[in-house]
PDB file of N, CA and C in Angstrom:
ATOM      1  N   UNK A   1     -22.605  55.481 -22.020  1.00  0.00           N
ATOM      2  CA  UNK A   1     -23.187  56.294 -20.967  1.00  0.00           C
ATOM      3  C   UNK A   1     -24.254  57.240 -21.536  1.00  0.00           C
ATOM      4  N   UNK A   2     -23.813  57.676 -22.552  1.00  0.00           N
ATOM      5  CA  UNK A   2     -24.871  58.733 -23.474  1.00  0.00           C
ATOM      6  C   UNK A   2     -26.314  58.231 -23.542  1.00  0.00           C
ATOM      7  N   UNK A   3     -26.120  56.507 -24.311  1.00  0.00           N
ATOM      8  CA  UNK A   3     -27.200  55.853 -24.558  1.00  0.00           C
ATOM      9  C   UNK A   3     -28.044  55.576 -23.300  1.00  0.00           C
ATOM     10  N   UNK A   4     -27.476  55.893 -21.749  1.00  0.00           N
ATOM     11  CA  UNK A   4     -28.537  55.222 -20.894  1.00  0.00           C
ATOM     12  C   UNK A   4     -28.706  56.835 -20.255  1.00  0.00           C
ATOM     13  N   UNK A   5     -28.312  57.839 -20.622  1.00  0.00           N
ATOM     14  CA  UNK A   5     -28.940  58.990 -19.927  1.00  0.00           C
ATOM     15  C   UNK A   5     -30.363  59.176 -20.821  1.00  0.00           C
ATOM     16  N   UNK A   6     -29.655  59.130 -22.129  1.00  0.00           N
ATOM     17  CA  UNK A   6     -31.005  59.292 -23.103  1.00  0.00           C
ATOM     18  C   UNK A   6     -32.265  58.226 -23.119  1.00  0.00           C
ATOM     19  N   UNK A   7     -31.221  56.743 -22.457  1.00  0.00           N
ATOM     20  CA  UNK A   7     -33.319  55.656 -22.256  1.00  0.00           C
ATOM     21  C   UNK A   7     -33.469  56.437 -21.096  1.00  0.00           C
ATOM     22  N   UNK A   8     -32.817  57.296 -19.618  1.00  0.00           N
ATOM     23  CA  UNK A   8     -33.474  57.385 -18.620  1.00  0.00           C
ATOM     24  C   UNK A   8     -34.254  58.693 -18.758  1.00  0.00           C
ATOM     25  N   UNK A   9     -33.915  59.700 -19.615  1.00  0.00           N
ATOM     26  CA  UNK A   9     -34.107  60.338 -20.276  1.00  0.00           C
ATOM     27  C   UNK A   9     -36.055  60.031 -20.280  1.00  0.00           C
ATOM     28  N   UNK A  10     -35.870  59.202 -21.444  1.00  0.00           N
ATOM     29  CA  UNK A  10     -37.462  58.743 -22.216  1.00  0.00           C
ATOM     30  C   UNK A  10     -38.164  58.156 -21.499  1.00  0.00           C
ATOM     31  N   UNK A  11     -37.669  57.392 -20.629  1.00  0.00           N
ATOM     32  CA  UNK A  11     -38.232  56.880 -19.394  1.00  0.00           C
ATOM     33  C   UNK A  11     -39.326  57.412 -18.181  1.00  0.00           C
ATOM     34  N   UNK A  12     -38.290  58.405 -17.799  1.00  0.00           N
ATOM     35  CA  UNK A  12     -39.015  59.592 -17.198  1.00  0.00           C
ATOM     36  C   UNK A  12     -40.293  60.190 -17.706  1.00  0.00           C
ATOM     37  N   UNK A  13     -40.379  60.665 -18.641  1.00  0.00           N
ATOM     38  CA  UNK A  13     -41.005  61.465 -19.926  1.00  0.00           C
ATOM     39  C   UNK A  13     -42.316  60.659 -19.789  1.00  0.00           C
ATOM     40  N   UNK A  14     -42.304  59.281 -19.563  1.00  0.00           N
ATOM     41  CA  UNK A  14     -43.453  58.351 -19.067  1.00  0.00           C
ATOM     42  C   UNK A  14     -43.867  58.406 -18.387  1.00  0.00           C
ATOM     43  N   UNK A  15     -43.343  59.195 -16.731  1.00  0.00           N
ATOM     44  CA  UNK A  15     -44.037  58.926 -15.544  1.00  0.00           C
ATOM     45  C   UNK A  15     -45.174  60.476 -15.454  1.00  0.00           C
ATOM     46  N   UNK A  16     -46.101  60.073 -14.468  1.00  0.00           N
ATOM     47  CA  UNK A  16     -46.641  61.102 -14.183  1.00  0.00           C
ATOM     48  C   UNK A  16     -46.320  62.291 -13.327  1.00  0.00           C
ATOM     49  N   UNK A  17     -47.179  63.085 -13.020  1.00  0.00           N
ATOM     50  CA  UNK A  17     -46.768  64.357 -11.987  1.00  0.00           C
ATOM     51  C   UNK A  17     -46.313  63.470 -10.921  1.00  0.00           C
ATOM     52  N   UNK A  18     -47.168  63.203 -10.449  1.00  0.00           N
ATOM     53  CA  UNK A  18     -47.249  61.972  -9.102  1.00  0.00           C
ATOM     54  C   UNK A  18     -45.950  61.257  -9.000  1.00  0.00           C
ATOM     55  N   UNK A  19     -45.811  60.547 -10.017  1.00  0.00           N
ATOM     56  CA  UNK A  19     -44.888  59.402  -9.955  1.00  0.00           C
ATOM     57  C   UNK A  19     -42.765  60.881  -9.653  1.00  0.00           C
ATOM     58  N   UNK A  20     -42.915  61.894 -10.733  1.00  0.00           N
ATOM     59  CA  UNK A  20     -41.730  62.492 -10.728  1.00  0.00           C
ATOM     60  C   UNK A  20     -41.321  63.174  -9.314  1.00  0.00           C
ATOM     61  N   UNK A  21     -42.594  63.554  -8.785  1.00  0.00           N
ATOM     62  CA  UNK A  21     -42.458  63.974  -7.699  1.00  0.00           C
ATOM     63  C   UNK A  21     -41.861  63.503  -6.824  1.00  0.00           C
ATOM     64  N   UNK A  22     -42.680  61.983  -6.649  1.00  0.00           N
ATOM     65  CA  UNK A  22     -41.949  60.760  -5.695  1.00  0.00           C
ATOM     66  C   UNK A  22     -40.065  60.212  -6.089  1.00  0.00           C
ATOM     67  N   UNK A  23     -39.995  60.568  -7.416  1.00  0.00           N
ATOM     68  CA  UNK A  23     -38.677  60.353  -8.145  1.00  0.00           C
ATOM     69  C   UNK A  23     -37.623  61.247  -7.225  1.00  0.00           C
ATOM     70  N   UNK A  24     -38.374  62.656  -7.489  1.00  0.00           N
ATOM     71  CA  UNK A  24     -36.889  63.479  -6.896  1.00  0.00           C
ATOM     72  C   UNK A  24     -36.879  63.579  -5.809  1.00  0.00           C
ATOM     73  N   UNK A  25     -37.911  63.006  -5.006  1.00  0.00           N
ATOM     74  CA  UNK A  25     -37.997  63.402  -3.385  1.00  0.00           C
ATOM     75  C   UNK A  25     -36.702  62.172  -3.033  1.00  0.00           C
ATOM     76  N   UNK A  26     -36.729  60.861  -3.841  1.00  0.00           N
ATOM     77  CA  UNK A  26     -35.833  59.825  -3.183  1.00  0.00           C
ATOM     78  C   UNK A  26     -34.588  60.117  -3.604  1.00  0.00           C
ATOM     79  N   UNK A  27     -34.384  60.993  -4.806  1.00  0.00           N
ATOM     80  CA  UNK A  27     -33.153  61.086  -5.679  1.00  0.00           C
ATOM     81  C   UNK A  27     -32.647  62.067  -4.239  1.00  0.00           C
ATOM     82  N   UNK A  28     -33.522  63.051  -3.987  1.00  0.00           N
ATOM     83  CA  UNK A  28     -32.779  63.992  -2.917  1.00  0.00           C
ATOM     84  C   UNK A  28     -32.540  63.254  -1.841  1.00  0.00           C
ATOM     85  N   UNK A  29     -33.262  62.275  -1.120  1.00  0.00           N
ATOM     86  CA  UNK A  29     -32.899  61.809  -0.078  1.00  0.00           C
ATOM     87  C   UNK A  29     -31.844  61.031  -0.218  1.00  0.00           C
ATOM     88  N   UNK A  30     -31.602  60.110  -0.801  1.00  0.00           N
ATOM     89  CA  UNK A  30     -30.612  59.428  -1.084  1.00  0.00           C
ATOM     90  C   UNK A  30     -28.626  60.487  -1.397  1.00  0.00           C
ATOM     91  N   UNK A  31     -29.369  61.353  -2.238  1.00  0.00           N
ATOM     92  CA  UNK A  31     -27.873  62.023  -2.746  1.00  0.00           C
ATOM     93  C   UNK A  31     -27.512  62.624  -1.261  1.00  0.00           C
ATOM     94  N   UNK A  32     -28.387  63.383  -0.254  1.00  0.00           N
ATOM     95  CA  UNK A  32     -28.219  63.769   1.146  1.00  0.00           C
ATOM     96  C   UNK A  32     -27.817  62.547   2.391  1.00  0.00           C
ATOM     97  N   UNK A  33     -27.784  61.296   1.828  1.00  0.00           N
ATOM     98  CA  UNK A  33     -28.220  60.158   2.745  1.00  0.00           C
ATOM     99  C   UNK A  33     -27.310  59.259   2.721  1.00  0.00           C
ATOM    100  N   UNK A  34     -26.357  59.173   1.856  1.00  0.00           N
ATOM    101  CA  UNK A  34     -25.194  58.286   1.472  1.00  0.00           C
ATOM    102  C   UNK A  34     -26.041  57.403   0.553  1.00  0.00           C
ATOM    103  N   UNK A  35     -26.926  57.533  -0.109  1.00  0.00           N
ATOM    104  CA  UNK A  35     -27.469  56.444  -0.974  1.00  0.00           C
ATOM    105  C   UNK A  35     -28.286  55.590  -0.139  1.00  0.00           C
ATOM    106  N   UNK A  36     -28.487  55.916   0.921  1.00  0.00           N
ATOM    107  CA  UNK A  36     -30.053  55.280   1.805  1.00  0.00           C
ATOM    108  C   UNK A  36     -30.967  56.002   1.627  1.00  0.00           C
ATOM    109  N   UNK A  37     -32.341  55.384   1.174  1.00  0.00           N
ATOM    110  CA  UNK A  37     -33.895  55.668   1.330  1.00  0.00           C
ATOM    111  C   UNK A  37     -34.697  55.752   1.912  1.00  0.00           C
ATOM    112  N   UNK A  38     -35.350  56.873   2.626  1.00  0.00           N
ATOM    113  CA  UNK A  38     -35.959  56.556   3.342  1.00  0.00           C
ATOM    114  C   UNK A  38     -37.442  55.585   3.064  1.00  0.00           C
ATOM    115  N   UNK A  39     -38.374  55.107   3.925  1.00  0.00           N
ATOM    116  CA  UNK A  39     -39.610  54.107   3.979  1.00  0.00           C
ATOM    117  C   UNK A  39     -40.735  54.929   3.244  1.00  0.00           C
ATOM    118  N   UNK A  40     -41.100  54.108   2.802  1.00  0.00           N
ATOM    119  CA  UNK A  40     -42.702  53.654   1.644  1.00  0.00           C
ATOM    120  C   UNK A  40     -43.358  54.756   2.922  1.00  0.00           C
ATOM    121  N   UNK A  41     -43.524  54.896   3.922  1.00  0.00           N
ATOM    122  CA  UNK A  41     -44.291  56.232   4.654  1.00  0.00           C
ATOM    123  C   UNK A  41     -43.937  57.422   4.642  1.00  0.00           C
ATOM    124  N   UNK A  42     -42.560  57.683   4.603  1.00  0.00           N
ATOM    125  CA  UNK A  42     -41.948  58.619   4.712  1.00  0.00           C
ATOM    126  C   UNK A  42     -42.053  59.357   3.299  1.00  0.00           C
ATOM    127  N   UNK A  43     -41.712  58.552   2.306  1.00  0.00           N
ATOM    128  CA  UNK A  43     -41.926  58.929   0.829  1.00  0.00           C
ATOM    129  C   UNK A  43     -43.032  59.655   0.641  1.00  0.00           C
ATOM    130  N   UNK A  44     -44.446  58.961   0.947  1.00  0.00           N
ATOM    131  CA  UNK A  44     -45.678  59.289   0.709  1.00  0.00           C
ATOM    132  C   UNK A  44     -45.971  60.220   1.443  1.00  0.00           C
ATOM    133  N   UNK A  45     -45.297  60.250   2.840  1.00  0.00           N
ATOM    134  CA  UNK A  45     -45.582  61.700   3.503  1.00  0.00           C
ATOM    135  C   UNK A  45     -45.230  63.331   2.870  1.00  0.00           C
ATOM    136  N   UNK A  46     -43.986  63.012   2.390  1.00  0.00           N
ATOM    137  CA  UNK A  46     -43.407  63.691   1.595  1.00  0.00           C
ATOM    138  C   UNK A  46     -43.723  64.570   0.370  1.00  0.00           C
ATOM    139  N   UNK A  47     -44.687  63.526  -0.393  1.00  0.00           N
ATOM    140  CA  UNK A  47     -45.355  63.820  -1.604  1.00  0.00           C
ATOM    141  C   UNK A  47     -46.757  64.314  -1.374  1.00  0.00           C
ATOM    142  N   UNK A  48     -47.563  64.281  -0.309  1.00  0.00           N
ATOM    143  CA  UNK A  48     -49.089  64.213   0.274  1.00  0.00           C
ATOM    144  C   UNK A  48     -49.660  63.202   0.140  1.00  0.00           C
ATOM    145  N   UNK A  49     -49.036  61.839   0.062  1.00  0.00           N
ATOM    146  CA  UNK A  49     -50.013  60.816  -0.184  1.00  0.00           C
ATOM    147  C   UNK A  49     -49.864  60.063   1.555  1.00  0.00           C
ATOM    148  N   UNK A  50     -51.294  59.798   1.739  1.00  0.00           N
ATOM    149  CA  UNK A  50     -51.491  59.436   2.892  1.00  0.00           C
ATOM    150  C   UNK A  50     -51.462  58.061   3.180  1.00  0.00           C
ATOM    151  N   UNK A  51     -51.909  56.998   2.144  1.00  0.00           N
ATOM    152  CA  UNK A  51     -52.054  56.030   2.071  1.00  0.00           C
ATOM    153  C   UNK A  51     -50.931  55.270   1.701  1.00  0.00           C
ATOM    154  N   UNK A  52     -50.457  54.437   2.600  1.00  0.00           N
ATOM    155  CA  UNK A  52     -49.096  53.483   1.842  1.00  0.00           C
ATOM    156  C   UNK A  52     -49.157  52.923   0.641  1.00  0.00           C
ATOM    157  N   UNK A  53     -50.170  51.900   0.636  1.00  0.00           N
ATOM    158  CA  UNK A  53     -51.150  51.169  -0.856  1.00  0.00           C
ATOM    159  C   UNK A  53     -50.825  52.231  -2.116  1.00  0.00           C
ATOM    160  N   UNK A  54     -51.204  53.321  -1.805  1.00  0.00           N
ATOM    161  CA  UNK A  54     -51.140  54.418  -2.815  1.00  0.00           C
ATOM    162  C   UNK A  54     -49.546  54.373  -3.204  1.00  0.00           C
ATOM    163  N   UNK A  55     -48.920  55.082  -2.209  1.00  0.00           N
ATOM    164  CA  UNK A  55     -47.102  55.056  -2.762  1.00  0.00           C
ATOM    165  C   UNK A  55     -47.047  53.607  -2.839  1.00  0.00           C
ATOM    166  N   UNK A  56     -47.304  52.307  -2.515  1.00  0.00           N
ATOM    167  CA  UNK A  56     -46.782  51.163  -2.959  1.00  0.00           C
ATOM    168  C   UNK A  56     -47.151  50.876  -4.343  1.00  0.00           C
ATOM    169  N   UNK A  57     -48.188  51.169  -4.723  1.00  0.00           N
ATOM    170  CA  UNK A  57     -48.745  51.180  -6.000  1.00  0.00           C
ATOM    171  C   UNK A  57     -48.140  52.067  -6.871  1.00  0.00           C
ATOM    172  N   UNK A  58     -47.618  53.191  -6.777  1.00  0.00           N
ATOM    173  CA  UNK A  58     -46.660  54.198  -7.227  1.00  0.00           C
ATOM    174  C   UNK A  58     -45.530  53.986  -7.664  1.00  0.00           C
ATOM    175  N   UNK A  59     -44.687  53.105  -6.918  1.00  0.00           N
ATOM    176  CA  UNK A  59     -43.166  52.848  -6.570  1.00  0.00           C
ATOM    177  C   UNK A  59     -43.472  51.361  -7.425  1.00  0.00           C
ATOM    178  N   UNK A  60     -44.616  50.479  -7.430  1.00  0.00           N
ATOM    179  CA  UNK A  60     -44.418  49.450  -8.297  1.00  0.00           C
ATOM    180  C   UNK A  60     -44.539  49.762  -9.806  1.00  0.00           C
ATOM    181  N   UNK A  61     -45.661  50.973 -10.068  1.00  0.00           N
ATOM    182  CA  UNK A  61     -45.325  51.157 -11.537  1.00  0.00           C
ATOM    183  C   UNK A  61     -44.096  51.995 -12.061  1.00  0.00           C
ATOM    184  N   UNK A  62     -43.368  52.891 -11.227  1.00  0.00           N
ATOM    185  CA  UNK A  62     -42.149  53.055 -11.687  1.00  0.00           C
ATOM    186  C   UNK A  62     -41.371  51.957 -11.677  1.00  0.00           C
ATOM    187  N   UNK A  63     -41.002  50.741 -10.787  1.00  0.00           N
ATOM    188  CA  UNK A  63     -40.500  49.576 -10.851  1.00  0.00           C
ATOM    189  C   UNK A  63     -40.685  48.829 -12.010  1.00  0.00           C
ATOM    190  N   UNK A  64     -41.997  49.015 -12.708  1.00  0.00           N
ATOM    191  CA  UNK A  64     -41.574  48.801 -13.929  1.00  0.00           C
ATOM    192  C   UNK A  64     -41.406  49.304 -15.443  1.00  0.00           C
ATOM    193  N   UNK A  65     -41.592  50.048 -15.054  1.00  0.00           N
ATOM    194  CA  UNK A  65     -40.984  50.626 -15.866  1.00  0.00           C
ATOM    195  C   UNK A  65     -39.280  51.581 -15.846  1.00  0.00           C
ATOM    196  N   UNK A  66     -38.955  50.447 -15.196  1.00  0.00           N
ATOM    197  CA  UNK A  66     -36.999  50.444 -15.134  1.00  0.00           C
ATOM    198  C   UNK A  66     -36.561  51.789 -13.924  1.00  0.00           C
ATOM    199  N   UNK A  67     -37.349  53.010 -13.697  1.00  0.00           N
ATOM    200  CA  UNK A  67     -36.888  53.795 -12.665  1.00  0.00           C
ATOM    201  C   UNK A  67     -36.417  53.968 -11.653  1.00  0.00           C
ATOM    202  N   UNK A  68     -36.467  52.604 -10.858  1.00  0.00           N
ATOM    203  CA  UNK A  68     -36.510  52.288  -9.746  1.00  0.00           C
ATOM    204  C   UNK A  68     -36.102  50.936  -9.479  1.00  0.00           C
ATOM    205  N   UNK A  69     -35.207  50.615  -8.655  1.00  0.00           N
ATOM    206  CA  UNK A  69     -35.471  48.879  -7.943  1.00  0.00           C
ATOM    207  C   UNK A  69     -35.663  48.620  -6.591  1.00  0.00           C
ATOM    208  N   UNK A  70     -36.425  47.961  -6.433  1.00  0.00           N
ATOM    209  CA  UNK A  70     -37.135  47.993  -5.175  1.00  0.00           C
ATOM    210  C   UNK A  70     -36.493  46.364  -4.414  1.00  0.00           C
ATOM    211  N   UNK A  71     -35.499  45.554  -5.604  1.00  0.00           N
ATOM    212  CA  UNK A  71     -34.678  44.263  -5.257  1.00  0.00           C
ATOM    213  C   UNK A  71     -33.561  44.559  -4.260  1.00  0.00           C
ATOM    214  N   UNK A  72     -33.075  45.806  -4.559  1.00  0.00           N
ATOM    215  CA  UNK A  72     -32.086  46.203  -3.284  1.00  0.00           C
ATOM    216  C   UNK A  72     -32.019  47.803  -2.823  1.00  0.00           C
ATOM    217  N   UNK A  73     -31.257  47.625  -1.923  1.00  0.00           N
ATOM    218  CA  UNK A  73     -31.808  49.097  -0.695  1.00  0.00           C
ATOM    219  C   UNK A  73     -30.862  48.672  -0.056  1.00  0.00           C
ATOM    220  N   UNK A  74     -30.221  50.287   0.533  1.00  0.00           N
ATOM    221  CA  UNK A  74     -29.574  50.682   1.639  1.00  0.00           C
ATOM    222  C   UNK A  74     -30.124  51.670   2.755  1.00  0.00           C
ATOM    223  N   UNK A  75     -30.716  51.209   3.591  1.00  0.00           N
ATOM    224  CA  UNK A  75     -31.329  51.831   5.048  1.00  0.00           C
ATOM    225  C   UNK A  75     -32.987  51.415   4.964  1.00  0.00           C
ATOM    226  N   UNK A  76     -33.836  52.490   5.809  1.00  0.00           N
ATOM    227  CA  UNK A  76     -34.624  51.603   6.387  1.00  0.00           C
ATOM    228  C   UNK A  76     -36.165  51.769   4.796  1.00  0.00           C
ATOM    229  N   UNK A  77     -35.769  52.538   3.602  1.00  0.00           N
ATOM    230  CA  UNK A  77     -36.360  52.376   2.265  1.00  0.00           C
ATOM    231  C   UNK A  77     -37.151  50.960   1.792  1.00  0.00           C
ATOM    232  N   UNK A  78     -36.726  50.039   2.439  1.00  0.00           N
ATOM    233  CA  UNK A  78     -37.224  48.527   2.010  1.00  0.00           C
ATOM    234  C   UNK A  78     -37.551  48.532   0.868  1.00  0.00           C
ATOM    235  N   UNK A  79     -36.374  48.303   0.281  1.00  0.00           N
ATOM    236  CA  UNK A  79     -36.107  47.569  -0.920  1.00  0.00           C
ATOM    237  C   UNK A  79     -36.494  48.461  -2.080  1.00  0.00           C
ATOM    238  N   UNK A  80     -36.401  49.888  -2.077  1.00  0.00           N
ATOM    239  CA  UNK A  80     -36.401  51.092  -3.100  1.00  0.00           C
ATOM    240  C   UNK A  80     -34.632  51.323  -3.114  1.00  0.00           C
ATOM    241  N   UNK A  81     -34.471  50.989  -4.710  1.00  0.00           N
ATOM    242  CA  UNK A  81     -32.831  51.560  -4.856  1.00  0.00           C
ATOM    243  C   UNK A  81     -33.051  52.150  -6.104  1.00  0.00           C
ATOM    244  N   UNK A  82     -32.484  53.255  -6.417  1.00  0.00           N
ATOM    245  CA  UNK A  82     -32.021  53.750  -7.659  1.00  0.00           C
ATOM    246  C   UNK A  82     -31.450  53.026  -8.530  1.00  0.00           C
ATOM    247  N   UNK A  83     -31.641  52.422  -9.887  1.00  0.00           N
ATOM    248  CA  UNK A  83     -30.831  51.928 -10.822  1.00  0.00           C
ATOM    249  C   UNK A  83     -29.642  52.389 -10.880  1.00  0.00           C
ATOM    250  N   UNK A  84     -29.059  53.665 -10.623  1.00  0.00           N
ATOM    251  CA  UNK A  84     -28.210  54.585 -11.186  1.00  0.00           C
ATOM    252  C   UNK A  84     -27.230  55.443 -10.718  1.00  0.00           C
TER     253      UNK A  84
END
């Protein structure tokens, strides 16, 4: 458990302002939400980004770089889940 706080840890440490922002806005929605996400609009509304393209483009480079999975989801988030 140690070893994957510390890769999520270093992980993070990678993303940008932008990208952490969008991180804790879903971490909060979700921990408030039963572990449902809210939608790729709602996110971006959230953060000031107006453009979906923009948060989709956002949410795919945290996707890869392990932060995020966007393969499964609970509520109307489409397909944004927390690894964790």
């Amino acid at each position: 458990m140690r070893d994957l706080v510390r890769e999520t840890e270093a992980t993070e440490e990678l993303l940008s302002e932008q990208q952490r922002r969008i991180l804790t806005r879903i971490r909060k929605w979700a921990a408030e939400h039963d572990g449902e996400t809210h939608s790729v609009w709602e996110i971006g509304r959230s953060v000031g980004l107006a453009s979906t393209s923009s948060i989709a483009y956002q949410l795919g480079q945290m996707e890869q770089l392990g932060v995020l999975d966007r393969s499964l989801s609970r509520g109307p988030g489409k397909g944004i889940a927390l690894p964790w």
